[in-house]
Protein backbone atom coordinates (compact mmCIF):
# COMPACT_ATOMS: atom_id res chain seq x y z
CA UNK A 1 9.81 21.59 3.96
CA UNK A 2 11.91 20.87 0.68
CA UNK A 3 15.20 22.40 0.66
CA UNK A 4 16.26 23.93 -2.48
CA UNK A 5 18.61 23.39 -4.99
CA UNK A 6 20.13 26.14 -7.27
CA UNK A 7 21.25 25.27 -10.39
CA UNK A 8 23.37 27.78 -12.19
CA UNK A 9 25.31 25.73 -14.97
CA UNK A 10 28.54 25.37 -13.29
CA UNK A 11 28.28 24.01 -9.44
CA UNK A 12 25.51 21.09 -9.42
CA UNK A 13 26.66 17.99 -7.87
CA UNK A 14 25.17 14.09 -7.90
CA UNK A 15 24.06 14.50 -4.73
CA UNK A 16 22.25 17.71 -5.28
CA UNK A 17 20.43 16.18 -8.21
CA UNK A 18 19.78 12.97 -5.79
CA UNK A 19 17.95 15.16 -3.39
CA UNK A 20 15.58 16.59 -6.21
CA UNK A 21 14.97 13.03 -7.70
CA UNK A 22 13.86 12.29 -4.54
CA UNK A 23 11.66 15.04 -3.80
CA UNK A 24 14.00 16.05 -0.59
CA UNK A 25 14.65 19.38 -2.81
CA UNK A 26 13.02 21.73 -5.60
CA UNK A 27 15.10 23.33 -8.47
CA UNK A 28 15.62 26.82 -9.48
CA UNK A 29 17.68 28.77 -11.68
CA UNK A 30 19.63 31.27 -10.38
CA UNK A 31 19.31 35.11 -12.21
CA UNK A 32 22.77 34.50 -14.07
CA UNK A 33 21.77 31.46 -15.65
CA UNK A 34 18.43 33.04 -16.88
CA UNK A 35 20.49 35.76 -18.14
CA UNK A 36 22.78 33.34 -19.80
CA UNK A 37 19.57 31.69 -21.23
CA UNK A 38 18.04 34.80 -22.61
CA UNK A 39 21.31 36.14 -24.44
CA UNK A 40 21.23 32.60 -25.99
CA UNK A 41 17.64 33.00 -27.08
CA UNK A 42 18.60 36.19 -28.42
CA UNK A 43 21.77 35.05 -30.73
CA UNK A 44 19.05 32.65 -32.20
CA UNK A 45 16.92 35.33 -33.11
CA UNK A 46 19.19 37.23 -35.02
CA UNK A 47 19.71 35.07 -36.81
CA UNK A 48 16.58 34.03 -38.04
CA UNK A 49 16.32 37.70 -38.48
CA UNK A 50 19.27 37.75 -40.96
CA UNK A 51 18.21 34.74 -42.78
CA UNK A 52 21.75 32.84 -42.50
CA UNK A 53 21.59 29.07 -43.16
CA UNK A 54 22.53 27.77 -39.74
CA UNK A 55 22.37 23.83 -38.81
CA UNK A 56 19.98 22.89 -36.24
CA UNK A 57 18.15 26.30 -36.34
CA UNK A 58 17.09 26.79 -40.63
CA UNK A 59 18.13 23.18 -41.62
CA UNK A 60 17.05 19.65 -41.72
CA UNK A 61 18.72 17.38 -39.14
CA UNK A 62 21.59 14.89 -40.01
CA UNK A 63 21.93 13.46 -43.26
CA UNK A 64 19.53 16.29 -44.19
CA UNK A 65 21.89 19.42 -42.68
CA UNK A 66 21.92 20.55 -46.14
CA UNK A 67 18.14 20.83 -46.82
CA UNK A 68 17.00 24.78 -45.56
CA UNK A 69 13.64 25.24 -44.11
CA UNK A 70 11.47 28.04 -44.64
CA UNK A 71 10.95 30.69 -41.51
CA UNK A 72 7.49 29.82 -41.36
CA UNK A 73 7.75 26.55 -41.40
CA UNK A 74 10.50 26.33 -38.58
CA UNK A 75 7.63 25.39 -35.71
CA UNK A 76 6.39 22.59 -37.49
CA UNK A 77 10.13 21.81 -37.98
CA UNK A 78 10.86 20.97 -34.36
CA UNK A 79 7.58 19.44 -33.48
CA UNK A 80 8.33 16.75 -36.36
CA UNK A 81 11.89 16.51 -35.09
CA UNK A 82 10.42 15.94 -31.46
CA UNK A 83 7.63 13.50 -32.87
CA UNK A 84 9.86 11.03 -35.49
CA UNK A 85 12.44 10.79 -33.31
CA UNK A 86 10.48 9.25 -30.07
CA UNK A 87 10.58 6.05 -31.26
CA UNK A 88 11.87 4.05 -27.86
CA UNK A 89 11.99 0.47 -27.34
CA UNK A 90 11.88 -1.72 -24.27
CA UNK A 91 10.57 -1.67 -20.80
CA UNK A 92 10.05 1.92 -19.28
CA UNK A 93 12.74 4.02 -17.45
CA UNK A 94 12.48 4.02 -14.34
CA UNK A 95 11.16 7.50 -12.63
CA UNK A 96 14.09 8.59 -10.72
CA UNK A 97 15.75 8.25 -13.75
CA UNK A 98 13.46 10.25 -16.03
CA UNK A 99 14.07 12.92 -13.29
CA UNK A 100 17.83 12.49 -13.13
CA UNK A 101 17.51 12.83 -16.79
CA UNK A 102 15.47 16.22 -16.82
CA UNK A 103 17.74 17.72 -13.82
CA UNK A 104 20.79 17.06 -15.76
CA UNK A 105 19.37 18.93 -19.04
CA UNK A 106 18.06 21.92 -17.43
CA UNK A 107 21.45 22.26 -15.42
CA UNK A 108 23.10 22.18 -19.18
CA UNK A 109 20.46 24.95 -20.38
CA UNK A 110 21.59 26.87 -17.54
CA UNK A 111 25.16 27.17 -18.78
CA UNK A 112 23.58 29.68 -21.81
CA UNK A 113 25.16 27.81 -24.64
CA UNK A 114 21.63 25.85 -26.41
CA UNK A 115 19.70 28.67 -27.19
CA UNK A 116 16.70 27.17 -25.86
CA UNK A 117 14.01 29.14 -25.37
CA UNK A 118 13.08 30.49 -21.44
CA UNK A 119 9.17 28.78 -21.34
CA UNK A 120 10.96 25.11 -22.74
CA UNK A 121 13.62 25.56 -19.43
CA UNK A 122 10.20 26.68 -17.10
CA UNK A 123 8.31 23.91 -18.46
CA UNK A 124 11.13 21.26 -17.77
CA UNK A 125 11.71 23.47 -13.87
CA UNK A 126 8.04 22.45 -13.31
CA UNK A 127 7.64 18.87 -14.28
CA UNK A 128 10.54 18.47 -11.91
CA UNK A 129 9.21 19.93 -8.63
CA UNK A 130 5.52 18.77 -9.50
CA UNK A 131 6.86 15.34 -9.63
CA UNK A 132 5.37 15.03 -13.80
CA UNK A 133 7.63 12.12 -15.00
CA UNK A 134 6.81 11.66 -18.65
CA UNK A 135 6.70 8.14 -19.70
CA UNK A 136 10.35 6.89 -21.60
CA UNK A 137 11.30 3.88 -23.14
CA UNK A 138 14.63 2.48 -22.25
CA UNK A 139 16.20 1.55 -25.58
CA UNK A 140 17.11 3.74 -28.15
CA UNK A 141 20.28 5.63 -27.98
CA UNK A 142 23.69 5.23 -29.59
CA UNK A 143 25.41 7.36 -27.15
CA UNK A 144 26.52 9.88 -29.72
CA UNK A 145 23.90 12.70 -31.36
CA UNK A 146 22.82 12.90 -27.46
CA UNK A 147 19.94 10.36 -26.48
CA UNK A 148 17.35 11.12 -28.90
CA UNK A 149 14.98 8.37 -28.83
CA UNK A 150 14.60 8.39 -24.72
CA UNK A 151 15.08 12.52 -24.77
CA UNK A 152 12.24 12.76 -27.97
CA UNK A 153 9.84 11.02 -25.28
CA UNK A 154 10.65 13.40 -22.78
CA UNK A 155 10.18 16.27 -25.06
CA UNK A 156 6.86 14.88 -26.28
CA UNK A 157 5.43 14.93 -22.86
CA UNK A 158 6.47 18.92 -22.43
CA UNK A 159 4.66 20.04 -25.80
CA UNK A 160 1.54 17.78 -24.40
CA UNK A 161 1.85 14.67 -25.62
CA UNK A 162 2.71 10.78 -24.80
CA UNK A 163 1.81 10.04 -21.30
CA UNK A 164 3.36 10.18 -17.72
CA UNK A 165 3.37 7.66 -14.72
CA UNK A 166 3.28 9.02 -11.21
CA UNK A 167 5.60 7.60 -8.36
CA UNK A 168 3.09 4.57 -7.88
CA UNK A 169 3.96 3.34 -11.23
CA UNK A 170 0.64 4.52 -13.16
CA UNK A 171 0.36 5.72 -16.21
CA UNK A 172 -1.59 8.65 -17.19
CA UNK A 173 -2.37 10.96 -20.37
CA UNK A 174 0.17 13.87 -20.66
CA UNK A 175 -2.43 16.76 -21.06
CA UNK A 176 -4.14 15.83 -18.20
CA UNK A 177 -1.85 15.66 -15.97
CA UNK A 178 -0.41 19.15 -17.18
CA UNK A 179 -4.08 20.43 -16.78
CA UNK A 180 -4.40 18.71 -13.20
CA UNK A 181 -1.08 21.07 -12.47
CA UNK A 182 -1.85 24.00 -13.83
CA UNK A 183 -0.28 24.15 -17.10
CA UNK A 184 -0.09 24.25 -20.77
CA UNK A 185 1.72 22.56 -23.44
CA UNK A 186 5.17 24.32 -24.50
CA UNK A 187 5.35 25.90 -27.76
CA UNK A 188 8.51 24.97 -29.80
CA UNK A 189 10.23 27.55 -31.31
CA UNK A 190 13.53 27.37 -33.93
CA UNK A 191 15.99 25.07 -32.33
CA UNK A 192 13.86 24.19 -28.77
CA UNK A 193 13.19 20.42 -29.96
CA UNK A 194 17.23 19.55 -30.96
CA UNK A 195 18.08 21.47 -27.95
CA UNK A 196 16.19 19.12 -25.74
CA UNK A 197 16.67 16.18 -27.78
CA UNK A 198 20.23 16.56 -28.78
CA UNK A 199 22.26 15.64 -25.09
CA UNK A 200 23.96 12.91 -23.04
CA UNK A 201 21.15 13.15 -20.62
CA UNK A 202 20.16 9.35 -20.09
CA UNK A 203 23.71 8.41 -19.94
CA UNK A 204 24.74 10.72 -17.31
CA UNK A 205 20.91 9.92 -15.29
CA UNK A 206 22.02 5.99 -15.08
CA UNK A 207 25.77 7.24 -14.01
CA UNK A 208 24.44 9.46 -11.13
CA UNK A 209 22.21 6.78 -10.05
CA UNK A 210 25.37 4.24 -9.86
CA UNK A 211 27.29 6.64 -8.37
CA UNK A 212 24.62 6.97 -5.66
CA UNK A 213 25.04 3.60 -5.09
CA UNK A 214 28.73 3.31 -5.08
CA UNK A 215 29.57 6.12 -3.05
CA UNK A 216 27.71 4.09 -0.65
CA UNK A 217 28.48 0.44 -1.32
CA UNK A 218 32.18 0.19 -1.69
CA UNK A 219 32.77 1.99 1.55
CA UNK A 220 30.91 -0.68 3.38
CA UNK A 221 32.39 -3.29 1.08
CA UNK A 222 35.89 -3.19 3.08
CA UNK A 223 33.48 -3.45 6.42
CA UNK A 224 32.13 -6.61 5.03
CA UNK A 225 35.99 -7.58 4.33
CA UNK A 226 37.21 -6.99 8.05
CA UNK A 227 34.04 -9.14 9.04
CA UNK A 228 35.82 -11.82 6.88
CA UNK A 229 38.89 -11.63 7.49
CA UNK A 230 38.26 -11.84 11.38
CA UNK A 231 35.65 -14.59 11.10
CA UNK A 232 38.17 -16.19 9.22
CA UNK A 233 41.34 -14.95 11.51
CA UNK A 234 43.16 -13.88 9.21
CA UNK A 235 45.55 -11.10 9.74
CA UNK A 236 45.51 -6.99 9.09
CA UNK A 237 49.06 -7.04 8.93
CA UNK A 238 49.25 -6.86 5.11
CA UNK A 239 47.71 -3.26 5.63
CA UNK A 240 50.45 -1.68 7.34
CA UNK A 241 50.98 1.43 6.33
CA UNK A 242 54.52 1.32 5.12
CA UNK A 243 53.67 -1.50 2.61
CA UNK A 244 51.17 0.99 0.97
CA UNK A 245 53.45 3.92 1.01
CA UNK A 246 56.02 1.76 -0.97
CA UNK A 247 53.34 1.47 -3.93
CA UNK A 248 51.54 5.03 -3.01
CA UNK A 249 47.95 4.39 -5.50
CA UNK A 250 45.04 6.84 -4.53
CA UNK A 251 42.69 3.87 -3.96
CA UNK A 252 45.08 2.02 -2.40
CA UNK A 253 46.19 3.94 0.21
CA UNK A 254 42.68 4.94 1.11
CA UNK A 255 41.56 1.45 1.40
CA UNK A 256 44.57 0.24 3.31
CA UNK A 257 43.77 3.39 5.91
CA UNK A 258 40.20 2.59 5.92
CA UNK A 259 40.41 -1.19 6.71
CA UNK A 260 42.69 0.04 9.47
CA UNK A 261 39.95 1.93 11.07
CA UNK A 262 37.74 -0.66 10.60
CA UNK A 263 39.19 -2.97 12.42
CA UNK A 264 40.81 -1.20 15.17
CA UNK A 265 40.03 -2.71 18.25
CA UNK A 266 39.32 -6.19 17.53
CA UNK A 267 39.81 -8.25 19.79
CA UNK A 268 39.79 -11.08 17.11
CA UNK A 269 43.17 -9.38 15.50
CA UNK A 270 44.60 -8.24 19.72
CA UNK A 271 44.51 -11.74 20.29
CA UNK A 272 45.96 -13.27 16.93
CA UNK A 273 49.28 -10.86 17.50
CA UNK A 274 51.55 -13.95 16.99
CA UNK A 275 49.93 -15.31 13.62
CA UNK A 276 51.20 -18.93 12.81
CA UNK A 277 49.95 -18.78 9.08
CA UNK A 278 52.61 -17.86 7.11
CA UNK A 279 50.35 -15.53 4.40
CA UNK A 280 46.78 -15.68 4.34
CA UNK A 281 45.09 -16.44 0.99
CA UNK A 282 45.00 -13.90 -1.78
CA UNK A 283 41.69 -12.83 -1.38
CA UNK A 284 42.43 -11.75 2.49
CA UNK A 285 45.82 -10.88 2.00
CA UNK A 286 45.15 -8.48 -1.18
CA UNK A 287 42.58 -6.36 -0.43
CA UNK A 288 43.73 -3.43 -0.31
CA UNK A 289 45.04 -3.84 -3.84
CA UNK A 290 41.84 -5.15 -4.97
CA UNK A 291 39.70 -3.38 -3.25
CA UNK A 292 41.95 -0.12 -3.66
CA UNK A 293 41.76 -0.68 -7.67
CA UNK A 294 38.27 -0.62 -7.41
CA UNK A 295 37.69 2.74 -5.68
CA UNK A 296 40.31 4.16 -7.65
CA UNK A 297 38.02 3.79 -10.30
CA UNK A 298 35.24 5.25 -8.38
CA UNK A 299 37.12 8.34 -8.04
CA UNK A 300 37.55 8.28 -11.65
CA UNK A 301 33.93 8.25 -11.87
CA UNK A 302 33.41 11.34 -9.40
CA UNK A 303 35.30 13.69 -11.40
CA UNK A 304 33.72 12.34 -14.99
CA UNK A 305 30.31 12.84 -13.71
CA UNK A 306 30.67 16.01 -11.59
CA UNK A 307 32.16 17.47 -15.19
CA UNK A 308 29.41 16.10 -17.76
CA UNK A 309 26.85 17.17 -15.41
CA UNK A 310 27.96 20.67 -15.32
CA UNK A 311 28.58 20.65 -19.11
CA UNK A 312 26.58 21.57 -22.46
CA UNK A 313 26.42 18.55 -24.65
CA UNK A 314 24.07 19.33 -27.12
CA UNK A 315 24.55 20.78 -31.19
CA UNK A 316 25.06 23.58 -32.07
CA UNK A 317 26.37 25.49 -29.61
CA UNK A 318 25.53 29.47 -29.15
CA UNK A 319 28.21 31.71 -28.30
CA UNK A 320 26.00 35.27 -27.49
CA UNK A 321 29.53 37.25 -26.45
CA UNK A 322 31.06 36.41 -30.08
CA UNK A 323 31.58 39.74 -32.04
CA UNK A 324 30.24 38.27 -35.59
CA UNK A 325 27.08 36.74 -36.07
CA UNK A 326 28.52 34.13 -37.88
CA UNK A 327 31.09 33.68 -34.74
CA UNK A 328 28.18 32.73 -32.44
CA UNK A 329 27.08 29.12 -33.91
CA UNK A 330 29.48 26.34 -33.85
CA UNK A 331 28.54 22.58 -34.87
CA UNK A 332 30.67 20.27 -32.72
CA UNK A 333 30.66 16.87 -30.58
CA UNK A 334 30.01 17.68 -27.31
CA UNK A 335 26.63 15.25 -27.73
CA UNK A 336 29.04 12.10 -28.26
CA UNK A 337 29.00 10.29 -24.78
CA UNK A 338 32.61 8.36 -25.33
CA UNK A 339 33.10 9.70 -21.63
CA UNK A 340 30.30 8.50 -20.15
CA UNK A 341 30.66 5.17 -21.90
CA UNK A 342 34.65 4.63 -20.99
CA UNK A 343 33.80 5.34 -17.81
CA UNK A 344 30.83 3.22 -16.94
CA UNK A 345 32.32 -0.20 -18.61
CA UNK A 346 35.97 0.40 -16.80
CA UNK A 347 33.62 0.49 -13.51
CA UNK A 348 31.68 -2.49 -14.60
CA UNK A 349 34.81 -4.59 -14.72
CA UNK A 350 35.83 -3.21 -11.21
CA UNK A 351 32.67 -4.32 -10.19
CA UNK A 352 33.30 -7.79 -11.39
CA UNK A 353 36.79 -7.41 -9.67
CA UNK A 354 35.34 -6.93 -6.56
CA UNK A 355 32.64 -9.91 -6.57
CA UNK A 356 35.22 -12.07 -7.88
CA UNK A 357 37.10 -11.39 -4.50
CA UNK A 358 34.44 -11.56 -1.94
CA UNK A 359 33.44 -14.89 -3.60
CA UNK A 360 37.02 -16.38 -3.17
CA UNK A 361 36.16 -15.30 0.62
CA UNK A 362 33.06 -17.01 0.77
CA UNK A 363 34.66 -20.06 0.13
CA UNK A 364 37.62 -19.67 2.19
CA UNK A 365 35.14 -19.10 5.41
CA UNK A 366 32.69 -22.09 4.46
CA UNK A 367 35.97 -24.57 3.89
CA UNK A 368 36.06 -26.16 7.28
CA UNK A 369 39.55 -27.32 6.47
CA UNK A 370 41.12 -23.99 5.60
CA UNK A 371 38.50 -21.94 8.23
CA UNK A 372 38.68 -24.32 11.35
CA UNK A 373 34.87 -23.48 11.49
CA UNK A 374 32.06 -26.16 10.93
CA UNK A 375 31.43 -27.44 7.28
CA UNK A 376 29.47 -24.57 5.25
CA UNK A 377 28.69 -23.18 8.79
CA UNK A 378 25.93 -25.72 9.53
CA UNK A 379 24.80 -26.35 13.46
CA UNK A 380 24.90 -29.64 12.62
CA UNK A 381 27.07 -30.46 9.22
CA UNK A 382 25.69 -33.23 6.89
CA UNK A 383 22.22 -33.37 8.13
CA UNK A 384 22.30 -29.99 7.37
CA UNK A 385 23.68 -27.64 4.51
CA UNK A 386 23.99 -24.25 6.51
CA UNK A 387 24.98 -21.72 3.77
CA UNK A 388 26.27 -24.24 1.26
CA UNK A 389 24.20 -22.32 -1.42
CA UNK A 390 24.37 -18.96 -0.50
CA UNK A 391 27.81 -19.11 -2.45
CA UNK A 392 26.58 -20.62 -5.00
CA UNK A 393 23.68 -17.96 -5.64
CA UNK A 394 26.56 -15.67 -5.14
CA UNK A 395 28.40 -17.51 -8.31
CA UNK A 396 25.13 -17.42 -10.49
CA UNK A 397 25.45 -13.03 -9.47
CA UNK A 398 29.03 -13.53 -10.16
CA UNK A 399 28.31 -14.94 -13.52
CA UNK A 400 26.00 -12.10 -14.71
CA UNK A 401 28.59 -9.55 -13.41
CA UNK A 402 30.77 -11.13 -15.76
CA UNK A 403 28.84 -10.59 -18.62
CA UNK A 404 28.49 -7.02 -17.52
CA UNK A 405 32.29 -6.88 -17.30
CA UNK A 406 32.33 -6.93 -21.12
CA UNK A 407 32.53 -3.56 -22.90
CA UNK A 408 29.42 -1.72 -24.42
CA UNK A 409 31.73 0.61 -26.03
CA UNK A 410 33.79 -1.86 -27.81
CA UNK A 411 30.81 -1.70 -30.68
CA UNK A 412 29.67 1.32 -33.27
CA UNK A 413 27.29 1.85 -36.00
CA UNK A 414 27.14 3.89 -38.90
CA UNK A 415 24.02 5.87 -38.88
CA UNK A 416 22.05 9.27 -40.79
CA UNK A 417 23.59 7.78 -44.14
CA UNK A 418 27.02 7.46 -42.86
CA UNK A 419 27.10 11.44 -41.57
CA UNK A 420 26.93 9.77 -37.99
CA UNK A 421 29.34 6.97 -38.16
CA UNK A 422 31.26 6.64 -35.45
CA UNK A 423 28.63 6.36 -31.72
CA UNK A 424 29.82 5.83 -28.41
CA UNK A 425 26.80 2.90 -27.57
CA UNK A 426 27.01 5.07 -23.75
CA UNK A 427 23.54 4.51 -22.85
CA UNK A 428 23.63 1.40 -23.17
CA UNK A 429 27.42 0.95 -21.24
CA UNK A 430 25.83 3.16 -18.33
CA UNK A 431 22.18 1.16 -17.92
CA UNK A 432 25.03 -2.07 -17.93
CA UNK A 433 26.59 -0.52 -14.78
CA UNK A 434 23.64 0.17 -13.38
CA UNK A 435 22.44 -3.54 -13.32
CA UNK A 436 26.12 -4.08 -12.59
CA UNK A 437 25.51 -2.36 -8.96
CA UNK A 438 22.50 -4.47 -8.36
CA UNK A 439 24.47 -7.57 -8.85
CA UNK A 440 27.33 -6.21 -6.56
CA UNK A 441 25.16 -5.24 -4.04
CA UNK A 442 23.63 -9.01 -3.96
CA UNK A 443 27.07 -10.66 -4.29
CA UNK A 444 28.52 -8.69 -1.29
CA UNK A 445 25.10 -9.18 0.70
CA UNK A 446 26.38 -12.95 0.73
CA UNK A 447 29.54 -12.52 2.08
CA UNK A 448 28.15 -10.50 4.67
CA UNK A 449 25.47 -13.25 5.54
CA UNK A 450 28.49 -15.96 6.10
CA UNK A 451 31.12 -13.36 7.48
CA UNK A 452 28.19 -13.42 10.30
CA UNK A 453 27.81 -16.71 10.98
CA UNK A 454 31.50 -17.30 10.95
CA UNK A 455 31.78 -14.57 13.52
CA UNK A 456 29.18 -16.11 15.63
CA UNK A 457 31.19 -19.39 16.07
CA UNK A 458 34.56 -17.35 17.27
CA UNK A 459 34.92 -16.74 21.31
CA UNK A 460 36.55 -13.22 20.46
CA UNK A 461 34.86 -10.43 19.27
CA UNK A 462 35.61 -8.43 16.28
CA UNK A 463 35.79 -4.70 16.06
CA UNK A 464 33.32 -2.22 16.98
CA UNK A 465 32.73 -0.96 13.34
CA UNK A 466 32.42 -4.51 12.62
CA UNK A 467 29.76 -5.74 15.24
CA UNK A 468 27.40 -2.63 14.58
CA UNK A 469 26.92 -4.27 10.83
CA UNK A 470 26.65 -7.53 12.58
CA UNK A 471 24.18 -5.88 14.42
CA UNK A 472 21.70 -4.88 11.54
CA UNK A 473 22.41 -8.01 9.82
CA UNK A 474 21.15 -10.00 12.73
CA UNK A 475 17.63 -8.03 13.27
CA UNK A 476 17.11 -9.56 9.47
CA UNK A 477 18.93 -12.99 9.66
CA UNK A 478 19.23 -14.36 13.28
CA UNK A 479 22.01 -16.71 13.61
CA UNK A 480 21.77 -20.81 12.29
CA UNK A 481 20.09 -22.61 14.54
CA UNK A 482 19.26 -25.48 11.59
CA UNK A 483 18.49 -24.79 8.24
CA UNK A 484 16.23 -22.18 6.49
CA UNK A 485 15.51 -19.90 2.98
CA UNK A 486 17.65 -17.04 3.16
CA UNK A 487 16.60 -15.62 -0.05
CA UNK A 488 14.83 -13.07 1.26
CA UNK A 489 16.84 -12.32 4.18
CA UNK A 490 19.96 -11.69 1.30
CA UNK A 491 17.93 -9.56 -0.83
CA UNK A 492 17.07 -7.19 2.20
CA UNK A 493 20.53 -7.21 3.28
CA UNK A 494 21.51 -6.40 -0.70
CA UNK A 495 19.10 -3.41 -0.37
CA UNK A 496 20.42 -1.68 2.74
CA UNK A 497 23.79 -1.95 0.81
CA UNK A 498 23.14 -0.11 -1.92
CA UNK A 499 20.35 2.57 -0.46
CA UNK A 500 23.50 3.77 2.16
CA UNK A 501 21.00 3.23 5.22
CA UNK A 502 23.17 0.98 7.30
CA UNK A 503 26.78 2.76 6.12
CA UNK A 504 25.18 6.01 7.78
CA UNK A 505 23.63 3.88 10.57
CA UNK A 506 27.51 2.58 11.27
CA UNK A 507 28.92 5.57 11.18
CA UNK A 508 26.59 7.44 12.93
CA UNK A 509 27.42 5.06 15.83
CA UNK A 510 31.06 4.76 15.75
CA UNK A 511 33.26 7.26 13.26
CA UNK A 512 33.03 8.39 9.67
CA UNK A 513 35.48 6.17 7.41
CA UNK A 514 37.72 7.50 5.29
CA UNK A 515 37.46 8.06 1.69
């Protein structure tokens, strides 16, 4: 049975909304964020009531705030909003990132600051635990007046319109499915369409998604280091602790400590106590730095996301406790997604960062002259190529990571005749990192495919953290025994990466790693 998650504004973490994308968990609201909700509803109400001019309630939108719209013709108002403003462009999002996308702006409706009305929140509850994922283009939002192209589609499909697609990837017409379910289409009342509409809901969907990733990947990153820098014998020296207290960086230090518990126990490192090399290379040697950079930034990320996602972000905001009526409304920026969009490109250059690395590794291990192993790790060198090309393929990934290194924020447009002129461009810097932590994933799935061989052709063994990955890797890739396509065996390998099965699998078996 489903466990449940309770969303009440405030507490909601990535992981909580992971479990509902999945379907491992239904949403509810918890009786303080209704409250909240009604209160909101209420503050709207009086106001239409008193007939103040109010933006985003009585107006036109944008350019247009100064046009006022008749009371009666305030419906039609936000189904026009809803309908010109669906005008998405590209391939479809995926569904777990529709439903990231509706968890994250129900959990913002549940702080009591939109005004939405109660059935638009309901409708939204239900399309997530009936699994309806209405059908939204990718392209379309500047980051900045929320995501309104990709959010209009997801409105459309709640007031019966557009069309969904089911888990299986098919697409089906919107009222049907709500009449297969059970229900109706919403009715939009005074400000229900720029409440849904008017959010940094696609961002932060494509930053949980990442982070799902990365909370997983770089972990098992340093594991695929230690299997590197034993296959290549390098030393763990360069991690003792008193270095890393002498330049005392969050990410740092927790790398340094969790390469230590990595490789604890190898017999690889027991036996190479009296190292002859004078340094290792940069790549082996530096690590920690590198590495620790990189998760420093993840931590970064964490706190970014675990705040948007428990944040109201669309315009105007309703304040129901304010003693004046005119008190309760305030037009602000809490759609613009600078946040989101700082944050996802400074982890798409850390990405880079730490492909850029394991590559330099790849080719230390497959240099017979500075590895002592055979030439590219071939059984018999020159007849064959062994895994000659798996660096290269890892260059090509490298490549594209580069290009997703470069900053989607560092670009704006004027827009709504110059009364939105300054957008963040945070959709499109958090779909960049999301591709970014394919590419990682593949990259690092590379090293790990010659870190194995290498191993194999050592007499000692490494650690036990170490040989458990070996393990899995080897009941996909079996060790050289002349040449073969690996293509396939590195895109599994990428895939376990990034989905966390084999980090839990490893620690399951041995101990939890630090983080």
């Amino acid at each position: 049975m489903a466990q449940t998650v309770t969303l009440d504004g405030n507490t909601i973490s990535s992981a909580e909304v992971m479990a509902a994308v999945n379907g491992d968990a239904i949403i509810e609201l918890t009786e303080g964020a209704w409250n909240r909700i009604i209160a909101a509803r209420n503050t709207i109400d009086e106001i239409l009531q008193s007939d103040e001019t109010v933006y985003g309630i009585n107006t036109g939108f944008g350019s247009l705030v100064n046009t006022k719209i008749a009371s009666e013709q305030l419906q039609e108002l936000q189904l026009n909003l809803v309908r010109s403003h669906a005008t998405g462009l590209g391939d479809l999002m995926e569904v777990n990132a529709v439903r990231a996308m509706m968890i994250a702006r129900i959990n913002s409706f549940a702080k009591g600051f939109s005004g939405v009305h109660p059935n638009v929140v309901q409708q939204l509850i239900d399309f997530v635990n009936l699994r309806i994922t209405p059908c939204v283009p990718r392209i379309g939002s500047l980051g900045a007046s929320g995501d309104l192209a990709p959010l209009s589609h997801m409105a459309l499909a709640l007031i019966g319109e557009g069309n969904v697609i089911d888990d299986e990837g098919n697409i089906h017409d919107t009222h049907d499915a709500l009449t297969a379910n059970g229900l109706i289409p919403v009715e939009l009342h005074a400000k229900d369409g720029l409440s849904l509409i008017n959010g940094t809901s696609q961002m932060l969907s494509y930053s949980v998604l990442s982070l799902d990733i990365l909370d997983n990947l770089l972990p098992i990153a340093d594991v695929i280091y230690c299997a590197s820098l034993d296959a290549y014998q390098g030393t763990m020296k360069p991690t003792d602790i008193r270095v890393h207290n002498a330049r005392p960086h969050p990410g740092q230090l927790t790398v340094a400590k969790r390469i230590r518990e990595i490789i604890a126990d190898s017999t690889i490192q027991q036996s190479n106590m009296d190292y002859k090399k004078v340094q290792d290379p940069y790549s082996f040697r530096c690590a920690p730095q590198v590495h620790g950079a990189v998760y420093e930034a993840l931590l970064g990320m964490q706190s970014t996301i675990y705040i948007e996602l428990n944040s109201t972000t669309d315009n105007p905001l309703v304040f129901a406790d304010a003693p004046k009526l005119g008190d309760r409304i305030v037009s602000q920026g809490n759609f613009h997604g600078e946040i989101l969009a700082l944050c996802a490109d400074r982890m798409s250059l850390a990405l880079f960062e730490l492909g850029s690395i394991s590559e330099r590794r790849m080719d230390q291990l497959l240099d017979s002259s500075k590895s002592g192993l055979t030439p590219f790790l071939a059984a018999d060198s020159g007849l064959e190529s062994g895994l000659m090309i798996v660096q290269y393929s890892a260059g090509a990934a490298l490549a594209e990571l580069h290009g997703h290194a470069a900053p989607r924020t560092a670009f704006s447009t004027s827009t709504s005749a110059g009364q939105e002129d300054h957008v963040s461009m945070g959709a499109t810097a958090c779909w960049n990192l999301y591709q970014a932590c394919t590419r990682i994933s593949e990259v690092l799935a590379c090293e790990l495919l010659i870190a194995s061989e290498a191993l194999s052709q050592r007499d000692q063994q490494s650690s036990p953290i170490v040989n458990s990955l070996i393990k899995l890797v080897r009941n996909i890739a079996p060790i050289l025994d002349g040449d073969r396509a690996t293509s396939a065996e590195i895109n599994k390998i990428a895939k376990y990466l990034r989905d966390g099965a084999w980090l839990a699998r490893i620690e399951a078996e041995n101990n939890k790693l630090s983080r």
